[in-house]
PDB file of N, CA and C in Angstrom:
ATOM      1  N   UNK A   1     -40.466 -10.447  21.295  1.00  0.00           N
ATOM      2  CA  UNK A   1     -39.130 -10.998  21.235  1.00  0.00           C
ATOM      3  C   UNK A   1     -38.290 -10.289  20.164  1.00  0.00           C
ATOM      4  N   UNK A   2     -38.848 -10.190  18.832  1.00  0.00           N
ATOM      5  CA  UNK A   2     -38.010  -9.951  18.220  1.00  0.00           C
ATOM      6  C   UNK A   2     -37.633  -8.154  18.285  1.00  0.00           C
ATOM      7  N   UNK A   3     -38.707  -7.559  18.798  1.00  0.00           N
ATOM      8  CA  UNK A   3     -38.906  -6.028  18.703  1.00  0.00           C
ATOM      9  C   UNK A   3     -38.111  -5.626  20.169  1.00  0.00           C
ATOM     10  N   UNK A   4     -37.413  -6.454  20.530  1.00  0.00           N
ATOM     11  CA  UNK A   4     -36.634  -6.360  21.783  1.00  0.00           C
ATOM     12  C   UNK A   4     -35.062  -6.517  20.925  1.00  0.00           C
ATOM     13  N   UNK A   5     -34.728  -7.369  20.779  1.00  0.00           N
ATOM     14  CA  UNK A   5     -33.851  -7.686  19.385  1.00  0.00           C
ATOM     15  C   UNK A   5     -33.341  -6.714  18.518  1.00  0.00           C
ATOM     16  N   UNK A   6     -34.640  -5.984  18.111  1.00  0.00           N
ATOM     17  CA  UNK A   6     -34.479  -5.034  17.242  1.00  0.00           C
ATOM     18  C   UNK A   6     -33.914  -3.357  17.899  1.00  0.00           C
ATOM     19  N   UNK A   7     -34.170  -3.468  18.824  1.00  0.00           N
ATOM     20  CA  UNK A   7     -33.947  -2.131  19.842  1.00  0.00           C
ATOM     21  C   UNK A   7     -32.682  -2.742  20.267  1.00  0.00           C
ATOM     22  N   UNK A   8     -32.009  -3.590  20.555  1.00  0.00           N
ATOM     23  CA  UNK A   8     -30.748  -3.936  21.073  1.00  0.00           C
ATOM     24  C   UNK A   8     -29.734  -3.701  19.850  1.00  0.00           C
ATOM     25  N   UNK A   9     -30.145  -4.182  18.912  1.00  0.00           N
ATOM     26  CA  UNK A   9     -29.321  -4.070  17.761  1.00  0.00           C
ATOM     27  C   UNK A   9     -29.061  -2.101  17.016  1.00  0.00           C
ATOM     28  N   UNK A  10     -30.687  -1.671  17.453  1.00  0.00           N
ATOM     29  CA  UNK A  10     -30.319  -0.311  17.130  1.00  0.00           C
ATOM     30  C   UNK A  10     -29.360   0.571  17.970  1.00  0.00           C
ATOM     31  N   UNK A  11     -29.530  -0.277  19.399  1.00  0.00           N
ATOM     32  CA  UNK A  11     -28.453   0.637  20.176  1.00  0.00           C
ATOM     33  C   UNK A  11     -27.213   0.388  20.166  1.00  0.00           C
ATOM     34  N   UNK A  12     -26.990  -1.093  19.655  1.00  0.00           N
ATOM     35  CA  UNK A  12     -25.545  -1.139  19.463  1.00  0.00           C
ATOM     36  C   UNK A  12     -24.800  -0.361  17.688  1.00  0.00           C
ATOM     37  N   UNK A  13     -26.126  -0.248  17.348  1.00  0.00           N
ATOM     38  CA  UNK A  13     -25.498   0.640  16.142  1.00  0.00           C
ATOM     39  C   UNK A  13     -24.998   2.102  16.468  1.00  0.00           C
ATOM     40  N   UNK A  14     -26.023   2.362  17.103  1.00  0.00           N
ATOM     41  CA  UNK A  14     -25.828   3.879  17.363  1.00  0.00           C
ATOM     42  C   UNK A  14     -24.056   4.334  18.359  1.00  0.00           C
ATOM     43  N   UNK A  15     -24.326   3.395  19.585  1.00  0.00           N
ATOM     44  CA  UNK A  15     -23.007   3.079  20.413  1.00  0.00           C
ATOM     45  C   UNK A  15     -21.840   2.976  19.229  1.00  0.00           C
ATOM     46  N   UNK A  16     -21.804   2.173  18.171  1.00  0.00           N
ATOM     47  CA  UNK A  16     -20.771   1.731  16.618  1.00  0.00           C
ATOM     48  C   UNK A  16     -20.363   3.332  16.232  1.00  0.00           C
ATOM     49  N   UNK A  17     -21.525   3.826  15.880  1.00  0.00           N
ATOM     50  CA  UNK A  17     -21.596   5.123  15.014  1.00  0.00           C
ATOM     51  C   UNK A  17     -20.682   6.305  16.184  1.00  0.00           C
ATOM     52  N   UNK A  18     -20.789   6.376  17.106  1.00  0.00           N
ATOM     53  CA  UNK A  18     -20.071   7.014  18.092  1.00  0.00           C
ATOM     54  C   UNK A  18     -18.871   7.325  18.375  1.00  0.00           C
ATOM     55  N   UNK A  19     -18.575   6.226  18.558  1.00  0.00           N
ATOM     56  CA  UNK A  19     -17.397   5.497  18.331  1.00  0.00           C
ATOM     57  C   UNK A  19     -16.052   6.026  17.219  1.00  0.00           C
ATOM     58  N   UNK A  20     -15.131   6.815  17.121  1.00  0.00           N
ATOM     59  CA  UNK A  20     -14.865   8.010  16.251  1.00  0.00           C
ATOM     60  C   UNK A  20     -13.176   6.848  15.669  1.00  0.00           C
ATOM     61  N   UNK A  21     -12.963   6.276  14.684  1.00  0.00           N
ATOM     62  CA  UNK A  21     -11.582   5.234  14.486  1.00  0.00           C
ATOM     63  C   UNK A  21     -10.830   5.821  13.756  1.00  0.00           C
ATOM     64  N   UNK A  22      -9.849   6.164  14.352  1.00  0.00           N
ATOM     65  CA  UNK A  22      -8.582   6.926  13.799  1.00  0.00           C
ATOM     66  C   UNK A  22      -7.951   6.070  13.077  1.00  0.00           C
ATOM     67  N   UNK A  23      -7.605   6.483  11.617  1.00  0.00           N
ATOM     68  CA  UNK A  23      -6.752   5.310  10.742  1.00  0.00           C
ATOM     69  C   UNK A  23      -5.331   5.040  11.432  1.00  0.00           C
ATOM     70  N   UNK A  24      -5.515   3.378  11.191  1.00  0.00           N
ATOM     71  CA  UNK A  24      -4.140   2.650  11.581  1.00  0.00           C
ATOM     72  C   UNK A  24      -2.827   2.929  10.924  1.00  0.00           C
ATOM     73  N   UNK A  25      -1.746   3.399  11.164  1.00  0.00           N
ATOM     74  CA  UNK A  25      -0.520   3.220  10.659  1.00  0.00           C
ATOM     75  C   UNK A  25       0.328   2.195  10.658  1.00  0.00           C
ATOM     76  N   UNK A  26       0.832   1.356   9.317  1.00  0.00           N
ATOM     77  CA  UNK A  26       1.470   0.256   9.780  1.00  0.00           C
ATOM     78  C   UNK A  26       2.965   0.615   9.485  1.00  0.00           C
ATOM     79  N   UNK A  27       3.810  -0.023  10.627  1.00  0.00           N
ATOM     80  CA  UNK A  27       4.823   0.785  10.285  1.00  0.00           C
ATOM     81  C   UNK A  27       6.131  -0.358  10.600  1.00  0.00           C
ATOM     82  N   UNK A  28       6.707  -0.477   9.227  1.00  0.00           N
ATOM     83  CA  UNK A  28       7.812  -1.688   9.548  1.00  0.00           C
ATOM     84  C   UNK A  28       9.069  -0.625   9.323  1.00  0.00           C
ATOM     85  N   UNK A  29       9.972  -1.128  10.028  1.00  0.00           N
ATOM     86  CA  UNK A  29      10.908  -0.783  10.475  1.00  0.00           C
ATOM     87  C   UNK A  29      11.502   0.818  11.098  1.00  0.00           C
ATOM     88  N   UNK A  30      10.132   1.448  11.352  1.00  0.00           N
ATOM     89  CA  UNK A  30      10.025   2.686  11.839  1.00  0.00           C
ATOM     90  C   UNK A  30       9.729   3.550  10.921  1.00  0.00           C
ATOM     91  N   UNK A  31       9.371   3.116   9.768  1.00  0.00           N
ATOM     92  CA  UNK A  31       8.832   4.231   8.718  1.00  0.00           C
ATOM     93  C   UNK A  31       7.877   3.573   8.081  1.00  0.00           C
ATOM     94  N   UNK A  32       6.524   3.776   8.004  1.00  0.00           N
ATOM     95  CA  UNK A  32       5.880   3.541   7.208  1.00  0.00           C
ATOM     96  C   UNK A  32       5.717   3.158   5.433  1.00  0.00           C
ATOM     97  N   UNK A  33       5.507   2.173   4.670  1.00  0.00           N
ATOM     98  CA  UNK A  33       5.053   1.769   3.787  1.00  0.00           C
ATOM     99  C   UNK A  33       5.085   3.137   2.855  1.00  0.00           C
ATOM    100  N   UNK A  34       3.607   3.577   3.081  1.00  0.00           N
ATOM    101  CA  UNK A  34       3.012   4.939   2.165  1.00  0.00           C
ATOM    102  C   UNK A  34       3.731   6.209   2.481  1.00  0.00           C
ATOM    103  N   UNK A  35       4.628   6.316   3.429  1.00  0.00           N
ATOM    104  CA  UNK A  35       5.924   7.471   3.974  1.00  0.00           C
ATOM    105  C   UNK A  35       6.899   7.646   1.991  1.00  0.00           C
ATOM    106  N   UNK A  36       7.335   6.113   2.156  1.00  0.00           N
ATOM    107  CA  UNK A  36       8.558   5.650   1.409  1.00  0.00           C
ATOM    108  C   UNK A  36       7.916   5.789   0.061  1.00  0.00           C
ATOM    109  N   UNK A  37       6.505   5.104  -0.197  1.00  0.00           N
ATOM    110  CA  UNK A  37       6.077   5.256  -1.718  1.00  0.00           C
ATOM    111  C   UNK A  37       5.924   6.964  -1.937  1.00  0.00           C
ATOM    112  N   UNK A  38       5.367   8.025  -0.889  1.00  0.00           N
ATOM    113  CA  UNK A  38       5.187   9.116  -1.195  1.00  0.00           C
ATOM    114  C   UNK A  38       6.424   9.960  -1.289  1.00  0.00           C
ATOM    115  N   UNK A  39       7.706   9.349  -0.279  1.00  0.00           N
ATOM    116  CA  UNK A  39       9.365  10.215  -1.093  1.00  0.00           C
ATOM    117  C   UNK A  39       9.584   9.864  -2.187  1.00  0.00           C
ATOM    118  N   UNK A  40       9.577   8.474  -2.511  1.00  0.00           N
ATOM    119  CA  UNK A  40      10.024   7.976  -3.887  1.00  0.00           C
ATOM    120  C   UNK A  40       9.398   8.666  -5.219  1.00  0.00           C
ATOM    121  N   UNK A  41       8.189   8.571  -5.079  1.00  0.00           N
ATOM    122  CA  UNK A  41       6.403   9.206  -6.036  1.00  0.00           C
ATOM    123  C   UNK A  41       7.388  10.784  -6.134  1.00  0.00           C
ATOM    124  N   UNK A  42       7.547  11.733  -5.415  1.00  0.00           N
ATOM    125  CA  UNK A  42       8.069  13.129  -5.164  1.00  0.00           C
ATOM    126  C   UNK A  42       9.178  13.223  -5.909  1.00  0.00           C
ATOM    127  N   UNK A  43       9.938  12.193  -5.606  1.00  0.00           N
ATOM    128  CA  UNK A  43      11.371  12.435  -6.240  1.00  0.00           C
ATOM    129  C   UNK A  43      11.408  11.973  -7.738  1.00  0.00           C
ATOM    130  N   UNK A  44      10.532  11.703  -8.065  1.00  0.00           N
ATOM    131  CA  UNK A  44      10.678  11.599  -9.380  1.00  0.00           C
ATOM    132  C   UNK A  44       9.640  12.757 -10.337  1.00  0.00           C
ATOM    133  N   UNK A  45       9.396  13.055  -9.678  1.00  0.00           N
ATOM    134  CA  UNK A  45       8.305  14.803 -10.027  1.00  0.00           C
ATOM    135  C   UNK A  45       7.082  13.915 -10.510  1.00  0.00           C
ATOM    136  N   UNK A  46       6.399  12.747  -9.666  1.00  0.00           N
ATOM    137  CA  UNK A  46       5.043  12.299 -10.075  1.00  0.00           C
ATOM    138  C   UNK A  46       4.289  12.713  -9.064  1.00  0.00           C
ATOM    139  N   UNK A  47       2.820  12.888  -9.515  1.00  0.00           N
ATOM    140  CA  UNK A  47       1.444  13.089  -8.991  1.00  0.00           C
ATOM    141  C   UNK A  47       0.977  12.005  -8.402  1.00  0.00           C
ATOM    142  N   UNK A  48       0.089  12.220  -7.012  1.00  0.00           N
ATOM    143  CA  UNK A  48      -0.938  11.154  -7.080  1.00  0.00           C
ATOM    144  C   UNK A  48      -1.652  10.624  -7.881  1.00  0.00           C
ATOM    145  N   UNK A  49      -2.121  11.391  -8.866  1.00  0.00           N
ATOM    146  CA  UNK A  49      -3.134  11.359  -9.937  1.00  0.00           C
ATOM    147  C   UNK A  49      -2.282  10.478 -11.164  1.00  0.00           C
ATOM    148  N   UNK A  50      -0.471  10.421 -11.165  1.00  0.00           N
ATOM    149  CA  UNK A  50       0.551  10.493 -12.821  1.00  0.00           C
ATOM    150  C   UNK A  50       0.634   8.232 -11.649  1.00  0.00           C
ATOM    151  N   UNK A  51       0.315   8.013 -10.507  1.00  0.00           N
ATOM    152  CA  UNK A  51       1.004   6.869  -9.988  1.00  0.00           C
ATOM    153  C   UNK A  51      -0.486   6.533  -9.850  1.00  0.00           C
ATOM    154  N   UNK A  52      -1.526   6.822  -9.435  1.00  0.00           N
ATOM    155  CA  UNK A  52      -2.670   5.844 -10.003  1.00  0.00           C
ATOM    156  C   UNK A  52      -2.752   5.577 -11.482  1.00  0.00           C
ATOM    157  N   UNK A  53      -2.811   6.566 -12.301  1.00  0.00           N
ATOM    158  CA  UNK A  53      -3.338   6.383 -13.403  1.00  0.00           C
ATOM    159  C   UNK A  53      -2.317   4.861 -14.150  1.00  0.00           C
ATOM    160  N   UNK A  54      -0.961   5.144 -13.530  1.00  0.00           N
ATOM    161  CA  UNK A  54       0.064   4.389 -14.320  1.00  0.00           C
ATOM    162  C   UNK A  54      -0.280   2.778 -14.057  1.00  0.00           C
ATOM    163  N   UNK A  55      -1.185   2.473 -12.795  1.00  0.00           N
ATOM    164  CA  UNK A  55      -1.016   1.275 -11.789  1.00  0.00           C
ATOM    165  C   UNK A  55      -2.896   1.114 -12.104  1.00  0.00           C
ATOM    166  N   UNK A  56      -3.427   1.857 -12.220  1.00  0.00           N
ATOM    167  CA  UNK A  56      -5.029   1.390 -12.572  1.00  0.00           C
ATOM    168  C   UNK A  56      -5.448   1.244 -11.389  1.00  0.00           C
ATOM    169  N   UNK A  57      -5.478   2.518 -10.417  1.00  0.00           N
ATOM    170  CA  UNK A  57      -6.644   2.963  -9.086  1.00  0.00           C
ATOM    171  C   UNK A  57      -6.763   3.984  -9.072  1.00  0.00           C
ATOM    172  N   UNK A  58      -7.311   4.518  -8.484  1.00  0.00           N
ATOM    173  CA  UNK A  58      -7.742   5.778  -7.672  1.00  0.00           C
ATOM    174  C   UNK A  58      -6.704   6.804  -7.380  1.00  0.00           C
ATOM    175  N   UNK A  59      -7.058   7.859  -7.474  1.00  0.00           N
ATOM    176  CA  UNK A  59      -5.865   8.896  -6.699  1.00  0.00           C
ATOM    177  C   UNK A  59      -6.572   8.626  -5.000  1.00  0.00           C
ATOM    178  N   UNK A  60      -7.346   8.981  -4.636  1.00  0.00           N
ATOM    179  CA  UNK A  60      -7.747   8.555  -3.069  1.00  0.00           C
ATOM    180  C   UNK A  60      -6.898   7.463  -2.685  1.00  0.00           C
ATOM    181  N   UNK A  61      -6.448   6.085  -3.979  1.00  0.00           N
ATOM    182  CA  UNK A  61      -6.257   5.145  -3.170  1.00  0.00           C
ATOM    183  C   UNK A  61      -5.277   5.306  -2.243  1.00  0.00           C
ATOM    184  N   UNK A  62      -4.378   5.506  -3.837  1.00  0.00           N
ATOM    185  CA  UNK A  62      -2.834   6.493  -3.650  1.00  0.00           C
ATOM    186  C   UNK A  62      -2.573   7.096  -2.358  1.00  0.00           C
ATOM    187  N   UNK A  63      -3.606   7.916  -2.124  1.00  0.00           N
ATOM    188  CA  UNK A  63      -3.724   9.305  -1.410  1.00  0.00           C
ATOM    189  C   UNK A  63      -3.501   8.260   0.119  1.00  0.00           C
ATOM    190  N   UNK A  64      -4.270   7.239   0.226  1.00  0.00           N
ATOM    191  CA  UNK A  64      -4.768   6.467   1.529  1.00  0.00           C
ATOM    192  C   UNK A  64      -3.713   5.625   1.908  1.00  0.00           C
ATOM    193  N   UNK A  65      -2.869   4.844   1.026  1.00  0.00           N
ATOM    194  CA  UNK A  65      -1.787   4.453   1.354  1.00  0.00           C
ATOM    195  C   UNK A  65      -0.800   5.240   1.442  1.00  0.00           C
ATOM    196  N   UNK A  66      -0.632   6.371   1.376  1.00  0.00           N
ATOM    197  CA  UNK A  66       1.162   7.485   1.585  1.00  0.00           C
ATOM    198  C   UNK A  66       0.374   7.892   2.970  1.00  0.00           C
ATOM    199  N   UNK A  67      -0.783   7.682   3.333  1.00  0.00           N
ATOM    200  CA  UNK A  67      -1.330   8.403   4.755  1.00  0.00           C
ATOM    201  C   UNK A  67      -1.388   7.369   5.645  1.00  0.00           C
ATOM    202  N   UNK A  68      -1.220   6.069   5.066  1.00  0.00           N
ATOM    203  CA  UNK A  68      -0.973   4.603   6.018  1.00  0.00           C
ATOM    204  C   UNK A  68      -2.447   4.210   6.446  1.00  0.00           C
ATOM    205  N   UNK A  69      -3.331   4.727   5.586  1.00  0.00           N
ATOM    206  CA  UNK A  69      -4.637   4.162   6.212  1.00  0.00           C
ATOM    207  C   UNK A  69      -4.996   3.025   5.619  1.00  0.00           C
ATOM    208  N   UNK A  70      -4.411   2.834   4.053  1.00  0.00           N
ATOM    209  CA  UNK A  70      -4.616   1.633   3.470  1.00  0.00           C
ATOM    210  C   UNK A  70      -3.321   0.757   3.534  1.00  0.00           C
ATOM    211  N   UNK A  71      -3.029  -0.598   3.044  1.00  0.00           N
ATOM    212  CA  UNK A  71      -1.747  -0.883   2.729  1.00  0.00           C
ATOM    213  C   UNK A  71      -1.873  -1.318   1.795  1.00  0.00           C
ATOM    214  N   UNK A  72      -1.039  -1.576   0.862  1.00  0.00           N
ATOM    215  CA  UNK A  72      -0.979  -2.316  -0.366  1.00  0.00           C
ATOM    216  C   UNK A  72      -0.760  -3.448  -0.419  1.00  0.00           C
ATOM    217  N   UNK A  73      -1.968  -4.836  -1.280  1.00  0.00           N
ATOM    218  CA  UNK A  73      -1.421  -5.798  -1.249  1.00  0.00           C
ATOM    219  C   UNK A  73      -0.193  -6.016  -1.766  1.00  0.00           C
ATOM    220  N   UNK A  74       0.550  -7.441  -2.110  1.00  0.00           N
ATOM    221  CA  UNK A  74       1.340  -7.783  -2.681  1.00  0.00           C
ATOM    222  C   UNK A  74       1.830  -7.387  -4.080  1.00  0.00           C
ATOM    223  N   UNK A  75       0.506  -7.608  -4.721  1.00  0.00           N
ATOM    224  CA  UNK A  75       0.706  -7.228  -6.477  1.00  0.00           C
ATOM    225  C   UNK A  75       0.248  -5.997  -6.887  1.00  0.00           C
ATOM    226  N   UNK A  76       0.007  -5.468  -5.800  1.00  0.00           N
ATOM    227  CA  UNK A  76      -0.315  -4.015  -6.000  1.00  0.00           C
ATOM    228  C   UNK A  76       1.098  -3.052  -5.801  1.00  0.00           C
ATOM    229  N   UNK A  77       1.542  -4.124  -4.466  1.00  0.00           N
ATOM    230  CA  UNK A  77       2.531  -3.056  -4.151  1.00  0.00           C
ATOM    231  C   UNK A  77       3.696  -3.482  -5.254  1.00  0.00           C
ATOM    232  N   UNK A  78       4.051  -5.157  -5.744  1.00  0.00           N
ATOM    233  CA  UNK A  78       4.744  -4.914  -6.715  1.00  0.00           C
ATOM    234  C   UNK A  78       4.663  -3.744  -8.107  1.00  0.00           C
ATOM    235  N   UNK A  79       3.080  -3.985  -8.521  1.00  0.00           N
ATOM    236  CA  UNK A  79       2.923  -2.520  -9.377  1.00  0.00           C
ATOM    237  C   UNK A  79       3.446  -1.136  -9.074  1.00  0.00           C
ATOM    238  N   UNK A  80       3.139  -0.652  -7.474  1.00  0.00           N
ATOM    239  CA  UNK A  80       3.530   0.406  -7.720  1.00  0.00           C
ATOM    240  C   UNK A  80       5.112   0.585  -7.047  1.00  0.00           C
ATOM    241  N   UNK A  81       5.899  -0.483  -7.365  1.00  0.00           N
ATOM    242  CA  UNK A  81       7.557  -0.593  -7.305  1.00  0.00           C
ATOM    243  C   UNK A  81       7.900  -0.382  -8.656  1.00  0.00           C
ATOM    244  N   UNK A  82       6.900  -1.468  -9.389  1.00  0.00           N
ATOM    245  CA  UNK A  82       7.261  -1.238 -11.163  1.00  0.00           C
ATOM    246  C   UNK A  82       7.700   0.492 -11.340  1.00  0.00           C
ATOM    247  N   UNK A  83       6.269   1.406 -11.312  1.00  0.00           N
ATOM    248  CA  UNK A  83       5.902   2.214 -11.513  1.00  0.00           C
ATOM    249  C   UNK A  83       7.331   2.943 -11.028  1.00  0.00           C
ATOM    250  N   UNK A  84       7.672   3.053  -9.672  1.00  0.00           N
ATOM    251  CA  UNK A  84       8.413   3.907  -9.309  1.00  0.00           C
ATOM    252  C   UNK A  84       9.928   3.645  -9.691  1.00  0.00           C
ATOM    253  N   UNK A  85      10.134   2.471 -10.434  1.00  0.00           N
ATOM    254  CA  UNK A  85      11.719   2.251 -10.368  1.00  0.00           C
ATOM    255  C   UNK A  85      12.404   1.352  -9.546  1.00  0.00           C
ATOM    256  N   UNK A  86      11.723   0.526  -8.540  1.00  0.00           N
ATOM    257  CA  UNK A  86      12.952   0.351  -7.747  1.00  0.00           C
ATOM    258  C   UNK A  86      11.758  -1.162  -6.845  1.00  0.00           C
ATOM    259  N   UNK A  87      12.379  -1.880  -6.597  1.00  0.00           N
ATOM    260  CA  UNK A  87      12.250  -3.033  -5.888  1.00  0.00           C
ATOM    261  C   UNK A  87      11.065  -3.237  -4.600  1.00  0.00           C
ATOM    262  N   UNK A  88      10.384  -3.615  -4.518  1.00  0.00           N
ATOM    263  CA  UNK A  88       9.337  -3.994  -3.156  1.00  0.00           C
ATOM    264  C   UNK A  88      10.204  -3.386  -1.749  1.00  0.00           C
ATOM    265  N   UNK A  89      11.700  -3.666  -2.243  1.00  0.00           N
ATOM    266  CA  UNK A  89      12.238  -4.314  -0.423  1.00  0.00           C
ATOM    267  C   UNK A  89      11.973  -2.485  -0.615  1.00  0.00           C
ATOM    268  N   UNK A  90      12.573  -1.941  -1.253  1.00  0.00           N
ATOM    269  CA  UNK A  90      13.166  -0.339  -1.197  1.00  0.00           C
ATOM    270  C   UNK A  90      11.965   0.287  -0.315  1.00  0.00           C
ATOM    271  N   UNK A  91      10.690  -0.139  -0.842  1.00  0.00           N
ATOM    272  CA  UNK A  91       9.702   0.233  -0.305  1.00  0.00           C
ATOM    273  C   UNK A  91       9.081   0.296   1.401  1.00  0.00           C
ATOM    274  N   UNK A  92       9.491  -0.899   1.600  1.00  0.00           N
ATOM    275  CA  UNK A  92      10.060  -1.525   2.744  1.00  0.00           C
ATOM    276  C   UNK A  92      11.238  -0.799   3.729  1.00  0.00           C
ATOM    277  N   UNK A  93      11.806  -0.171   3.468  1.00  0.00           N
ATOM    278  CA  UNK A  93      13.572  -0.077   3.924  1.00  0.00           C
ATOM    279  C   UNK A  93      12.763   1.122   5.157  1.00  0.00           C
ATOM    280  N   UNK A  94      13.807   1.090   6.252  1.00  0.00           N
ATOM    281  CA  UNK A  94      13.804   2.122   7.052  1.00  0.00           C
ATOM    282  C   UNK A  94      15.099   3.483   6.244  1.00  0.00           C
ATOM    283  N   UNK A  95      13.887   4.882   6.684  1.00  0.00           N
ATOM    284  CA  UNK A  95      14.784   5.854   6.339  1.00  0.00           C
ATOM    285  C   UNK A  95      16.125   6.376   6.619  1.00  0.00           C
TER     286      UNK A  95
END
């Protein structure tokens, strides 16, 4: 029983592993979230590396939200509005 179980479960892993998931883009009002933080980040002559360090993550994280694979929570994304100057909505805004 259970060694039947166990072979069902390995094949649905393997079928999982196959399976190839292209990161999601979330995209309000026709421009993406991490689009708007990565013009804003640019225009002020900062790094991935100068907007983690300022906000306390990762440059990857950085890197994962301007590519829309991550999103930013709430108080994250307020941090990195702090960081950049300018308001949540701005972040938000279509281009």
């Amino acid at each position: 029983m259970y060694k039947s179980r166990i072979k069902r479960l390995e094949e649905r892993v393997e079928s999982l592993e196959k399976v190839s998931a292209q990161p999601v883009k979330i995209l309000y009002s026709g421009r993406s979230i991490g689009e708007n933080i990565k013009t804003r980040r640019q225009s002020l002559g900062m790094t991935q590396e100068d907007l983690a360090g300022a906000i306390g993550i990762g440059r990857s994280m950085v890197a994962q939200i301007e590519r829309g694979s991550k999103i930013p929570n709430m108080m994250l994304g307020r941090d990195i509005a702090r960081v950049l100057g300018c308001g949540m909505e701005k972040l938000l805004e279509e281009a």
